[in-house]
N, C-alpha and C. Protein backbone atom coordinates (compact mmCIF):
# COMPACT_ATOMS: atom_id res chain seq x y z
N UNK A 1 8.33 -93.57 91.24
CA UNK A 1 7.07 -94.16 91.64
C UNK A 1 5.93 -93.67 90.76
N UNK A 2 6.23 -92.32 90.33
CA UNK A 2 4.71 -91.44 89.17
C UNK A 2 5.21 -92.13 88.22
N UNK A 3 6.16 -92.97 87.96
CA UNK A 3 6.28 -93.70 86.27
C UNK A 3 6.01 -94.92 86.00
N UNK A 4 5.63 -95.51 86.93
CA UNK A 4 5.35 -97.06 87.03
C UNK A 4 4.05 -96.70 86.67
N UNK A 5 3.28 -96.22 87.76
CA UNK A 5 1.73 -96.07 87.01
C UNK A 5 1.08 -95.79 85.86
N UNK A 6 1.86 -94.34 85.85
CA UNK A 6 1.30 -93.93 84.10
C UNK A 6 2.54 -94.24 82.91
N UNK A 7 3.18 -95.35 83.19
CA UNK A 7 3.80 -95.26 81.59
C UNK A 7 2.99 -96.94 81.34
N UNK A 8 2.54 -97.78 82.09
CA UNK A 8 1.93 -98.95 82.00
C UNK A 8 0.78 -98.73 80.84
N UNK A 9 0.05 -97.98 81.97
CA UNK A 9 -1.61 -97.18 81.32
C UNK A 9 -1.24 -96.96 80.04
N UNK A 10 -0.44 -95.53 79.92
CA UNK A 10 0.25 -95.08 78.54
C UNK A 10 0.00 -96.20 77.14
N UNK A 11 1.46 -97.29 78.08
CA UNK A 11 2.06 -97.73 77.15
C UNK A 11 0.74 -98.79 76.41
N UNK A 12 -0.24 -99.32 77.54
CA UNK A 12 -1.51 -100.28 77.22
C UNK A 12 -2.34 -99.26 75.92
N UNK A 13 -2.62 -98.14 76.32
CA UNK A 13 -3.45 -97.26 75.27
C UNK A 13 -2.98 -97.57 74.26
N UNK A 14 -2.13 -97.30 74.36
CA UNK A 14 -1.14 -96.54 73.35
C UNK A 14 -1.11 -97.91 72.29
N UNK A 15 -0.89 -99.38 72.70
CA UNK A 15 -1.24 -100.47 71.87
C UNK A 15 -2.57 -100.79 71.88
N UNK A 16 -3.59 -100.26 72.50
CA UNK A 16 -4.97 -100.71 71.94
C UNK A 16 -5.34 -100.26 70.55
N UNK A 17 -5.56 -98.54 70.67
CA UNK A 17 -5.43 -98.18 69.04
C UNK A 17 -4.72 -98.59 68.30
N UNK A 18 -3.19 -99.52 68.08
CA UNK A 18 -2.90 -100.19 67.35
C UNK A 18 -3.61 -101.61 67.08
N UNK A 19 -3.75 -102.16 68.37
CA UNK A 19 -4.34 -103.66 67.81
C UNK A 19 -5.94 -102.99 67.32
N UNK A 20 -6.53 -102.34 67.63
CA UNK A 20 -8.16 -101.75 67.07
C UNK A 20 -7.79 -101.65 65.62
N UNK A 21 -6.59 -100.83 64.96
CA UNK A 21 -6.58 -100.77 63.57
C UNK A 21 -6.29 -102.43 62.68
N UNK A 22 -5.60 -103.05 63.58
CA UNK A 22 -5.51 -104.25 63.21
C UNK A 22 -6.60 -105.29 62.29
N UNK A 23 -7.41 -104.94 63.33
CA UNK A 23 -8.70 -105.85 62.33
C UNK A 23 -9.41 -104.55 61.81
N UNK A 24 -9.12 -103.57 61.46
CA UNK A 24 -10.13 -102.62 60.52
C UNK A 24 -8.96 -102.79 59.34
N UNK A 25 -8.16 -102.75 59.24
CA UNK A 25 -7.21 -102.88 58.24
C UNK A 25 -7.37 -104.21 57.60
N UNK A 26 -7.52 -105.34 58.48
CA UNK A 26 -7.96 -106.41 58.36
C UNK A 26 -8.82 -106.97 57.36
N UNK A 27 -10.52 -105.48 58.06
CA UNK A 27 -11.71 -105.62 56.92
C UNK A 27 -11.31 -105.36 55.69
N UNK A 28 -10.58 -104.48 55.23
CA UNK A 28 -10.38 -103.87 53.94
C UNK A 28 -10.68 -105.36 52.48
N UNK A 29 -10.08 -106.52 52.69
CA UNK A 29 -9.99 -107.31 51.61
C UNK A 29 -11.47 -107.72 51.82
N UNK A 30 -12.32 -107.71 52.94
CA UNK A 30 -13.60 -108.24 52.66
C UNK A 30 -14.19 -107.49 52.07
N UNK A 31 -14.30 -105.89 52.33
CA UNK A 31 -14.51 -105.12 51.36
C UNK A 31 -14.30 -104.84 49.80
N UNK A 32 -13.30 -104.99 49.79
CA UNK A 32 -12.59 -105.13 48.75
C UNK A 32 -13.40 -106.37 47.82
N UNK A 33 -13.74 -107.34 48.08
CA UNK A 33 -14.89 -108.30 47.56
C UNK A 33 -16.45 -107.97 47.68
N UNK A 34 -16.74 -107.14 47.91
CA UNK A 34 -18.16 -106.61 47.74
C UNK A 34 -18.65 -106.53 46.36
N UNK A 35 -19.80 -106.67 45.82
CA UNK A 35 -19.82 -106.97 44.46
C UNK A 35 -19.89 -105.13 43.88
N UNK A 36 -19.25 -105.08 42.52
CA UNK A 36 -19.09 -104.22 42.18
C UNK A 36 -17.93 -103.33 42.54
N UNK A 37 -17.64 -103.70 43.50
CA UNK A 37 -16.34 -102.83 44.06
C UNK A 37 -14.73 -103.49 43.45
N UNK A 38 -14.02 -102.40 42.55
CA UNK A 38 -12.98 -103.14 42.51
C UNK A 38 -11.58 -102.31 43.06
N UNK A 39 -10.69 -102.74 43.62
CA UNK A 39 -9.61 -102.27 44.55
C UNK A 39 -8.63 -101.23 43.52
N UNK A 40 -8.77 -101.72 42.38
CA UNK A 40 -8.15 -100.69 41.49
C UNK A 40 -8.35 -99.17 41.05
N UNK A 41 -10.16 -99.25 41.44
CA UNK A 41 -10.66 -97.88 40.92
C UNK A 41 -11.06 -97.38 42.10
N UNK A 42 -10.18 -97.55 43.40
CA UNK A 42 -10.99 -97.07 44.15
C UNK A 42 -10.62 -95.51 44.86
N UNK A 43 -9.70 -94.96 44.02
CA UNK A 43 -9.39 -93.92 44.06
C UNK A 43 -10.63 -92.63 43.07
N UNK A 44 -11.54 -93.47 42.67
CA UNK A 44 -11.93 -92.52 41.78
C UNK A 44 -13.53 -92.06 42.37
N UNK A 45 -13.87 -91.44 41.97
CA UNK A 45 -14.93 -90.72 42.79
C UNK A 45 -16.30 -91.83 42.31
N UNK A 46 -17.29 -92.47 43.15
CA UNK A 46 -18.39 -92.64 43.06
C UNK A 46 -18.41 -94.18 41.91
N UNK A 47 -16.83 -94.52 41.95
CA UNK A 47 -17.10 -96.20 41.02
C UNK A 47 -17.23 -95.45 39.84
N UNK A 48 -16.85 -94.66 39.09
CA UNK A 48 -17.45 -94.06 37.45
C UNK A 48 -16.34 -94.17 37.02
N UNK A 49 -16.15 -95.28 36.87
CA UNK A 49 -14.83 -95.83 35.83
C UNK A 49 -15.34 -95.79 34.24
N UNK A 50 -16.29 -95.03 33.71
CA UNK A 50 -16.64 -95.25 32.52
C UNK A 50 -17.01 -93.46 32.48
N UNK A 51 -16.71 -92.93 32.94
CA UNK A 51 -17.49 -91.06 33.34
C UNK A 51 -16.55 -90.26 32.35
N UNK A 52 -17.10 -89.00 32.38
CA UNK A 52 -16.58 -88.21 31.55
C UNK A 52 -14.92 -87.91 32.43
N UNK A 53 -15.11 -87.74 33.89
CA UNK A 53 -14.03 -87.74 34.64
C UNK A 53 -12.48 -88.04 33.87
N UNK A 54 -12.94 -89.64 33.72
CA UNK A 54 -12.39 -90.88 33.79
C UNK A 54 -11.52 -90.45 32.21
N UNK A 55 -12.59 -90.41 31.44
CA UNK A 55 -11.95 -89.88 30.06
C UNK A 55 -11.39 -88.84 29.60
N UNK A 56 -11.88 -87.69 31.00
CA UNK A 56 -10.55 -86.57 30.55
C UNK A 56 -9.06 -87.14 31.27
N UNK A 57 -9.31 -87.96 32.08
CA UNK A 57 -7.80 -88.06 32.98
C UNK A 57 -6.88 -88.92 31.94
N UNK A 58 -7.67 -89.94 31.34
CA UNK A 58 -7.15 -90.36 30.28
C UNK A 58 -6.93 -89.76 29.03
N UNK A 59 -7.43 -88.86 28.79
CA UNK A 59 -6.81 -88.62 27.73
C UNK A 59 -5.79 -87.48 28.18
N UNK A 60 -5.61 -86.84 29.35
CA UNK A 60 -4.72 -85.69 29.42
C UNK A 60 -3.61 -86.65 30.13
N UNK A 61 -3.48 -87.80 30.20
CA UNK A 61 -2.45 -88.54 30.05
C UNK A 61 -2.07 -89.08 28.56
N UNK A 62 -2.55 -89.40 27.89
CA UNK A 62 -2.50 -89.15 26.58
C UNK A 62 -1.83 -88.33 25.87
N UNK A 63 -2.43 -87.23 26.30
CA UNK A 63 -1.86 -85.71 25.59
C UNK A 63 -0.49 -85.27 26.19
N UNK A 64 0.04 -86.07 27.87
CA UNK A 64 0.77 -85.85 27.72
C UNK A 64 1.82 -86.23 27.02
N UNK A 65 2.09 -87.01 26.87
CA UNK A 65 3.34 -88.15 25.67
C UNK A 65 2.91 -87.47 24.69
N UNK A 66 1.91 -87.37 23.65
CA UNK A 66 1.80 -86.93 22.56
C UNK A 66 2.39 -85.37 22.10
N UNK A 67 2.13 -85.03 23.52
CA UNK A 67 2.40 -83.43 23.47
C UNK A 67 3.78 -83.10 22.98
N UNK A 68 4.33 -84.06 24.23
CA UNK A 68 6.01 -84.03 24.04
C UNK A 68 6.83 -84.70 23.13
N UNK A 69 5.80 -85.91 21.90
CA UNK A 69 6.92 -86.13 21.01
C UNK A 69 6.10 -85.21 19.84
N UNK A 70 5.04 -84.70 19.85
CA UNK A 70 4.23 -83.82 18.83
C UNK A 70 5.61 -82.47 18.77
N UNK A 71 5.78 -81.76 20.13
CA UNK A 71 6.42 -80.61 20.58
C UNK A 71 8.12 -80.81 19.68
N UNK A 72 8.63 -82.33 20.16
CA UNK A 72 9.70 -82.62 19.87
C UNK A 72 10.03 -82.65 18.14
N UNK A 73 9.06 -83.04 17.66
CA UNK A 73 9.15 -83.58 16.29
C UNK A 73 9.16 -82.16 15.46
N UNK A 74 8.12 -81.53 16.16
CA UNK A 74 7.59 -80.14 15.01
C UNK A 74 9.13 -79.04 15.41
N UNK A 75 9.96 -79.26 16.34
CA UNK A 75 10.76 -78.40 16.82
C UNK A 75 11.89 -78.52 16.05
N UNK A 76 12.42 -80.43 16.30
CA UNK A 76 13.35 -80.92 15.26
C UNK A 76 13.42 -81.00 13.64
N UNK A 77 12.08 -80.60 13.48
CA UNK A 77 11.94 -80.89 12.01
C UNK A 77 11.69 -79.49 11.38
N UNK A 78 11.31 -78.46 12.29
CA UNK A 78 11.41 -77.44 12.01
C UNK A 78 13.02 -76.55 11.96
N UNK A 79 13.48 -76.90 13.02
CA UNK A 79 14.74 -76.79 13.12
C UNK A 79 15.65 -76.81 11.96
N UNK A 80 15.52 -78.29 11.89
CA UNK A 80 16.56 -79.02 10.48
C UNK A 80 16.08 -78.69 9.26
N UNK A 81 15.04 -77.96 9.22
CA UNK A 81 13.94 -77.25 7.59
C UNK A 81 13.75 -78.30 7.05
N UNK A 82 13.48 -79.41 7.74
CA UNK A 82 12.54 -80.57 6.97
C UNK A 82 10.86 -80.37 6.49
N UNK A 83 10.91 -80.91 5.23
CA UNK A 83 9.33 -80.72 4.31
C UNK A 83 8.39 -80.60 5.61
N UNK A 84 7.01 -80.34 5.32
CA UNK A 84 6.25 -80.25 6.22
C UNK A 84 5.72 -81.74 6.37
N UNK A 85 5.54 -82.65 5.43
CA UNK A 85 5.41 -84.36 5.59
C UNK A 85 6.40 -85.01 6.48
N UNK A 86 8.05 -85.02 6.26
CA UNK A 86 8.67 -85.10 7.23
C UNK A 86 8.76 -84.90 8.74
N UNK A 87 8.27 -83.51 8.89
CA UNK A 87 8.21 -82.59 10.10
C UNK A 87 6.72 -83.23 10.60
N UNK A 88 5.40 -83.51 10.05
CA UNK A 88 4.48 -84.11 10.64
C UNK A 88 4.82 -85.71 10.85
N UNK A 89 5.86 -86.62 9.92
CA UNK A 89 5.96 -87.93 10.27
C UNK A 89 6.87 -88.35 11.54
N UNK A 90 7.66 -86.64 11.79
CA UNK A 90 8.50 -87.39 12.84
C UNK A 90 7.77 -87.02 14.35
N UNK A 91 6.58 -85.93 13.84
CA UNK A 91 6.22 -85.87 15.29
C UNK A 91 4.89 -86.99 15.77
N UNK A 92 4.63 -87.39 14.52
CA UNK A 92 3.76 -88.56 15.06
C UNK A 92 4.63 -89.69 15.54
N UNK A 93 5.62 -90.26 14.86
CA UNK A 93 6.27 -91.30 15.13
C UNK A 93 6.79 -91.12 16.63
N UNK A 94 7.30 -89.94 17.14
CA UNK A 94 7.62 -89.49 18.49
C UNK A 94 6.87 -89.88 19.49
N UNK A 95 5.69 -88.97 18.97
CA UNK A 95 4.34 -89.01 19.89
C UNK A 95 3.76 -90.38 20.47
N UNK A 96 3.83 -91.40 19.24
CA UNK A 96 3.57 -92.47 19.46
C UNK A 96 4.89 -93.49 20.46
N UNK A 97 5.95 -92.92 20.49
CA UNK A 97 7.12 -93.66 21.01
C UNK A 97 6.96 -92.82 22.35
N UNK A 98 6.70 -91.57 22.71
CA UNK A 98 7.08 -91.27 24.23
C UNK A 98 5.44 -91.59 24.62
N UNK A 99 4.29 -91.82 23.99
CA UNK A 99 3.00 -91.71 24.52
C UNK A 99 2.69 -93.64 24.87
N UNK A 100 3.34 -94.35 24.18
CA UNK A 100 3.65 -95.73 24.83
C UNK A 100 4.39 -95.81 26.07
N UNK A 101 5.86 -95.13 25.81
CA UNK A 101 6.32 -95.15 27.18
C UNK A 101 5.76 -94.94 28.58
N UNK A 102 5.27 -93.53 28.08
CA UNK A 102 4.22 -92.86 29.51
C UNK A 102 3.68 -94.13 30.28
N UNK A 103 3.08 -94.58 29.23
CA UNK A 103 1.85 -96.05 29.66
C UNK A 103 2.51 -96.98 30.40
N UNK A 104 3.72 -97.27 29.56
CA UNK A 104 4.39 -98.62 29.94
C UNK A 104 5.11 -98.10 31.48
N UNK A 105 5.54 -96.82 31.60
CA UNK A 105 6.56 -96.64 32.58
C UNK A 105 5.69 -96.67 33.76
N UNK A 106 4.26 -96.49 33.72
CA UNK A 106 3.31 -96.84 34.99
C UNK A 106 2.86 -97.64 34.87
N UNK A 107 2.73 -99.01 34.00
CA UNK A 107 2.03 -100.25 34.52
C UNK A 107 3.73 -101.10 34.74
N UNK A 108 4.53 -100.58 34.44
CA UNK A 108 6.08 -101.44 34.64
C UNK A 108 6.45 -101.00 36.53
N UNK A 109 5.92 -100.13 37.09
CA UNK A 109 5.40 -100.01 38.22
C UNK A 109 5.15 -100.17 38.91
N UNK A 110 3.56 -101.09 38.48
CA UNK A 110 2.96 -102.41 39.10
C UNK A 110 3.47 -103.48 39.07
N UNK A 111 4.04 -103.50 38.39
CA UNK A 111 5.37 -104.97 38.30
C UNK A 111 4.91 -105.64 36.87
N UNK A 112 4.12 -105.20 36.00
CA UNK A 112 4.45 -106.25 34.51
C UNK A 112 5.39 -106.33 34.21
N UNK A 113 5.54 -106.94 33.41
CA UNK A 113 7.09 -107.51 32.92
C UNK A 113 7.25 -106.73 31.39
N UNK A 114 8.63 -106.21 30.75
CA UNK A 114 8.07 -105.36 30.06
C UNK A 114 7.12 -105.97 28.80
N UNK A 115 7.03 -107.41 28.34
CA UNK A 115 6.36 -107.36 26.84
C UNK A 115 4.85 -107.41 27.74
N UNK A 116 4.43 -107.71 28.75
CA UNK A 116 3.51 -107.36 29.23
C UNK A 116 3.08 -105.83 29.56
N UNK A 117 3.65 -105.23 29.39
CA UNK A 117 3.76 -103.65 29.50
C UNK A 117 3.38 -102.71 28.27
N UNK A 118 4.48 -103.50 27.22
CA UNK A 118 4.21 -102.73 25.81
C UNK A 118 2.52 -103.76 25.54
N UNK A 119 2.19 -104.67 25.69
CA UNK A 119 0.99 -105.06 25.44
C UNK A 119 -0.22 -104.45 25.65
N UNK A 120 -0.20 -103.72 27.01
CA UNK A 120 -1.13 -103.04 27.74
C UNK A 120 -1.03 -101.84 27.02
N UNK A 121 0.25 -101.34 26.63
CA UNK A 121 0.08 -99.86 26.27
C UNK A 121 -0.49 -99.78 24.87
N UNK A 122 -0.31 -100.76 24.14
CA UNK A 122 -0.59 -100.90 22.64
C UNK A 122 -2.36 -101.00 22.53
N UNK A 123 -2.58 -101.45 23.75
CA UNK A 123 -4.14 -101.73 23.44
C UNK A 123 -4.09 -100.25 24.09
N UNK A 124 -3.62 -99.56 25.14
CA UNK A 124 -4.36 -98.54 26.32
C UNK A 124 -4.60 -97.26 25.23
N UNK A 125 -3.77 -97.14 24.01
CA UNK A 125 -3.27 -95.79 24.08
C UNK A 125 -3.60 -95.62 22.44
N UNK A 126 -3.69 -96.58 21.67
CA UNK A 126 -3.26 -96.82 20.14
C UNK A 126 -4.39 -95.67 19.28
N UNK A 127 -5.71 -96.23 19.72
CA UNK A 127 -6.83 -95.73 19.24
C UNK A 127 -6.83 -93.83 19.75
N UNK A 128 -6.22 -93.55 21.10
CA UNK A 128 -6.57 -92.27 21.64
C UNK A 128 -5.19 -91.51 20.62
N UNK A 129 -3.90 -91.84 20.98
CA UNK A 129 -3.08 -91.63 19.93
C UNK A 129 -3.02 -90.97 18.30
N UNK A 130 -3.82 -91.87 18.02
CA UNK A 130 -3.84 -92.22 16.57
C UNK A 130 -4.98 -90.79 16.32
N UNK A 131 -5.97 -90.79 17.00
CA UNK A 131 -7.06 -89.67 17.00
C UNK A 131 -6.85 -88.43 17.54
N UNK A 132 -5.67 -88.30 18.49
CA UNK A 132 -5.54 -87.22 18.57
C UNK A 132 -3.69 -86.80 17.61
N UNK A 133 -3.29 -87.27 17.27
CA UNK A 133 -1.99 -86.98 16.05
C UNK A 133 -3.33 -86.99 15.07
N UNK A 134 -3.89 -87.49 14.37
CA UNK A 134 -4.33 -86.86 12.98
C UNK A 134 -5.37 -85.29 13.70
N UNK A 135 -6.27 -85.16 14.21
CA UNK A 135 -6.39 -84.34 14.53
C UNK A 135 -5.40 -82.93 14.85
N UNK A 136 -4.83 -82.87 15.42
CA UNK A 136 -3.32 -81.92 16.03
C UNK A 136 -2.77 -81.40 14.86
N UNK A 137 -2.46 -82.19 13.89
CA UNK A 137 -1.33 -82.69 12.87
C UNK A 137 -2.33 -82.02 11.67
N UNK A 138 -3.90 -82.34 11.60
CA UNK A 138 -4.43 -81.48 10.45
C UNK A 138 -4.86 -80.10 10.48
N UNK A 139 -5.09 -80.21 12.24
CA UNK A 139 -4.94 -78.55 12.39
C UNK A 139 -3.56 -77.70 12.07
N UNK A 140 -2.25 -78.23 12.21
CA UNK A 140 -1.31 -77.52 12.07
C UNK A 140 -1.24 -77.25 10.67
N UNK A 141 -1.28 -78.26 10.09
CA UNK A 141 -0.88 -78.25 8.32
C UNK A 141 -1.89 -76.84 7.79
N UNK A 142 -3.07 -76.69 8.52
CA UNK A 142 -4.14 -76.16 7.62
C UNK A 142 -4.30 -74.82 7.83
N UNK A 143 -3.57 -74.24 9.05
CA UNK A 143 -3.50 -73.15 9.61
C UNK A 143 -2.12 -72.22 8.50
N UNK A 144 -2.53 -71.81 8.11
CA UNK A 144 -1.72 -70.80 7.24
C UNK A 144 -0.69 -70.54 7.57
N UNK A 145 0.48 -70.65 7.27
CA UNK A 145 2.31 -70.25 7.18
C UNK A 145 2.74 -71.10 8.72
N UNK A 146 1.63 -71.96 9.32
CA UNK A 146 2.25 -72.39 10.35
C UNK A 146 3.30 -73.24 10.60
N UNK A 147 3.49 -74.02 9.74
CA UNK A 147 4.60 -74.68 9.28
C UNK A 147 5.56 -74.37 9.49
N UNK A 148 5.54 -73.07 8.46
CA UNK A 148 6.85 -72.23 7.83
C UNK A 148 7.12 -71.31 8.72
N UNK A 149 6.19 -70.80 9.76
CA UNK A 149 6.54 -70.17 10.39
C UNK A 149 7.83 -69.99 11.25
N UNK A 150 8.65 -71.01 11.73
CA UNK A 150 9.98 -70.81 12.31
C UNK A 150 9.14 -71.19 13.57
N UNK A 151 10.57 -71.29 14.72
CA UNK A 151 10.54 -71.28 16.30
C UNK A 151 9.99 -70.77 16.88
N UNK A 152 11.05 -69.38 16.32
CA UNK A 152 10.95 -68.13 17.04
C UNK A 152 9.77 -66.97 16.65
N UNK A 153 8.55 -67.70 15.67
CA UNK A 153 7.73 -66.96 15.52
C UNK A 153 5.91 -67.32 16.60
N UNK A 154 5.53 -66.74 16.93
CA UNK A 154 4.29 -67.10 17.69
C UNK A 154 3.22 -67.52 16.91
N UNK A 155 3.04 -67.11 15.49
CA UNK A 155 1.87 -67.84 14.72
C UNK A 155 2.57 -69.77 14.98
N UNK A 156 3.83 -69.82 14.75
CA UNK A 156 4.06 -71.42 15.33
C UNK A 156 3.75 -71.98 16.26
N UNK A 157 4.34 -71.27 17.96
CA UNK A 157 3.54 -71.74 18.82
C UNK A 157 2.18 -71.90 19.16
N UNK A 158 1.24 -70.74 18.58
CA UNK A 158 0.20 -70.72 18.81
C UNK A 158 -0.75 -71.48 18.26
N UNK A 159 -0.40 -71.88 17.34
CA UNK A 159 -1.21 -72.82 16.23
C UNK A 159 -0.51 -74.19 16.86
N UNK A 160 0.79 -74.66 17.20
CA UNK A 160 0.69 -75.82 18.27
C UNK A 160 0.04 -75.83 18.85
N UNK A 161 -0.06 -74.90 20.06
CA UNK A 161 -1.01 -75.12 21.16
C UNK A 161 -2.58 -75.32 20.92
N UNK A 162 -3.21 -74.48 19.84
CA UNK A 162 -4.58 -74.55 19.20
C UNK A 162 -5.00 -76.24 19.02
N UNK A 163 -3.71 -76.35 17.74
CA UNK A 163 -3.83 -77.91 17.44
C UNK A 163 -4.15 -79.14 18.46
N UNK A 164 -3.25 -78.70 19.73
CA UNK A 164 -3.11 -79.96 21.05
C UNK A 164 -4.75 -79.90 21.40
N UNK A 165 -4.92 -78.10 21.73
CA UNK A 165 -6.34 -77.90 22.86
C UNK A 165 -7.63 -78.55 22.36
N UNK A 166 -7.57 -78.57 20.23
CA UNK A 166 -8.49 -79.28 19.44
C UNK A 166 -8.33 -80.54 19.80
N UNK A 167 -7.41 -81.15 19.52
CA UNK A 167 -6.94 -82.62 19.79
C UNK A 167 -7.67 -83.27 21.08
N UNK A 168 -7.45 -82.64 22.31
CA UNK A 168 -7.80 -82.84 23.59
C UNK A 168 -8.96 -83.26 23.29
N UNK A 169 -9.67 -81.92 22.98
CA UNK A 169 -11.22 -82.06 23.07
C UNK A 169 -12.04 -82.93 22.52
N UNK A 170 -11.59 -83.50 21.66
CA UNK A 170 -12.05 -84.24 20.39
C UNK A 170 -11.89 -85.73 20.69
N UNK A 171 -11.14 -85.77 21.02
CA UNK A 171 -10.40 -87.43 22.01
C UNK A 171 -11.02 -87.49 23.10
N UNK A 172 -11.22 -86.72 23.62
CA UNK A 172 -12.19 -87.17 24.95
C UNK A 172 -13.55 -88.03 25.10
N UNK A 173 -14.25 -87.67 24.30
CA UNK A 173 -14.84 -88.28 24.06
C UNK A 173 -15.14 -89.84 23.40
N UNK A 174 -14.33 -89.56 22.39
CA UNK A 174 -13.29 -91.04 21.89
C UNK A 174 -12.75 -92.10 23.17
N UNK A 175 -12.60 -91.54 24.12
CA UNK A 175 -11.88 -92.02 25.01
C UNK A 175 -12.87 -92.52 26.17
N UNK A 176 -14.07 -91.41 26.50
CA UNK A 176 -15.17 -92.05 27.04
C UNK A 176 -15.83 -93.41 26.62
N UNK A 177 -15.49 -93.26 24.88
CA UNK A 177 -16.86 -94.41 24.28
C UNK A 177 -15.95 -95.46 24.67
N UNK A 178 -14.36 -95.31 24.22
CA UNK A 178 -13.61 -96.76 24.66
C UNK A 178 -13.58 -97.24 25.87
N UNK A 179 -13.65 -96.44 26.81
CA UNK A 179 -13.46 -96.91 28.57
C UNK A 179 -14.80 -97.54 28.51
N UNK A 180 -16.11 -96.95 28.02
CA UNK A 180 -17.43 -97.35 28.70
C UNK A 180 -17.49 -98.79 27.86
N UNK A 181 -16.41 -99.27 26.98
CA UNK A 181 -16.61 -100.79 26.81
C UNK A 181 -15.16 -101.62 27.05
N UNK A 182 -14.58 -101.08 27.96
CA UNK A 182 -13.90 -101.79 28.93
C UNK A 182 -12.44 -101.74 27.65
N UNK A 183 -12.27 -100.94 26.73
CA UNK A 183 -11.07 -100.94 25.92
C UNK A 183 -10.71 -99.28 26.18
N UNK A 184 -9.38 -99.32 25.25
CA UNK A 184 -8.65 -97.98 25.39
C UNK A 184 -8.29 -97.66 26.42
N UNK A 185 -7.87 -96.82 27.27
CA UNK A 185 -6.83 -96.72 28.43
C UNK A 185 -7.96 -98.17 29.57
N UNK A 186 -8.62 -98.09 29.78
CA UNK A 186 -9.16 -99.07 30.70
C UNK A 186 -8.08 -100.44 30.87
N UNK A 187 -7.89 -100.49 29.94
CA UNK A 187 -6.19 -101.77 29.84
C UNK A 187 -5.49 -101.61 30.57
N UNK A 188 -5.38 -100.22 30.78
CA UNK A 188 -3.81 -99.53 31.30
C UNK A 188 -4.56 -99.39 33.07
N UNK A 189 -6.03 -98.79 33.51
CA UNK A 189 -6.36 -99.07 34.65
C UNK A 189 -6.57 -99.90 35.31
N UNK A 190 -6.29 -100.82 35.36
CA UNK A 190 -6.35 -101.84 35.85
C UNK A 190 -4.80 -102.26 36.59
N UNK A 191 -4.14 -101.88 35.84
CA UNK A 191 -2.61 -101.62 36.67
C UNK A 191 -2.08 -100.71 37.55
N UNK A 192 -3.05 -100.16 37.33
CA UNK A 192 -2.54 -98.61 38.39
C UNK A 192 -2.93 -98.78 39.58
């Protein structure tokens, strides 16, 4: 007889706060059409899809792919005692092959299709890429015995890591001027 009463009540509550979220969930697409507001950036703080924010996140997505075919190339080519031209062509060529992927493997995500994918990444990434491998790549060359240094020596790693942290910094900004005119990774946000 105590369960007839309160599991009714219960069970009524208990679907009001569901049907209440119903139409607030509802509002979201009218929102979502408010001018200026777009559903893609709306993870980002304050609409500053053009901010310094915006351009470090992009480029330390950037840096990551680059890092890892920069890391890969200077390791393999150091490894195999390839020239230091060799050893810088294979870590750009890398950089540029896992720093497309990165791109493509999160707008392939959203569902592009892949030549729609490599399209986006070719515009998202080409210019930040390209500026941070010659950068990286002229710090390493210029840094004394770094090259030659071997694996297993720390003037190598350390002068990698120098090279990337220059690279970073230097691209960022690069990366601000391209977002604030709707090119360079901005291609690639719009899928995310």
């Amino acid at each position: 007889m105590e369960h007839h009463p309160h599991h009714p009540a219960e069970h009524h509550t208990h679907q009001h706060p569901e049907h209440a979220h119903a139409p607030g969930h509802g509002q979201a697409p009218e929102h979502d059409h408010a001018p200026g507001h777009d559903h893609g950036h709306a993870h980002h703080p304050a609409g500053h899809g053009s901010g310094w924010p915006t351009a470090v996140r992009a480029t330390l997505h950037c840096l990551t792919g680059c890092a890892a075919g920069e890391i890969l190339g200077m390791v393999v080519g150091t490894a195999l005692g390839l020239h230091n031209g060799a050893t810088v062509a294979l870590s750009v060529a890398l950089a540029f092959v896992l720093g497309y992927a990165l791109t493509m493997h999160g707008v392939r995500r959203a569902g592009l299709p892949l030549g729609a994918a490599l399209k986006v990444a070719l515009a998202a990434d080409t210019v930040s890429i390209l500026v941070m491998e010659l950068i990286d790549n002229t710090v390493m060359v210029t840094v004394p015995g770094a090259m030659d240094a071997g694996l297993g020596r720390p003037l190598f790693w350390a002068s990698l890591l120098l090279s990337l942290a220059i690279a970073f910094a230097l691209t960022v900004p690069v990366n601000r001027w391209l977002i604030s005119r709707g090119r360079g990774h901005a291609a690639a946000h719009a899928h995310h």
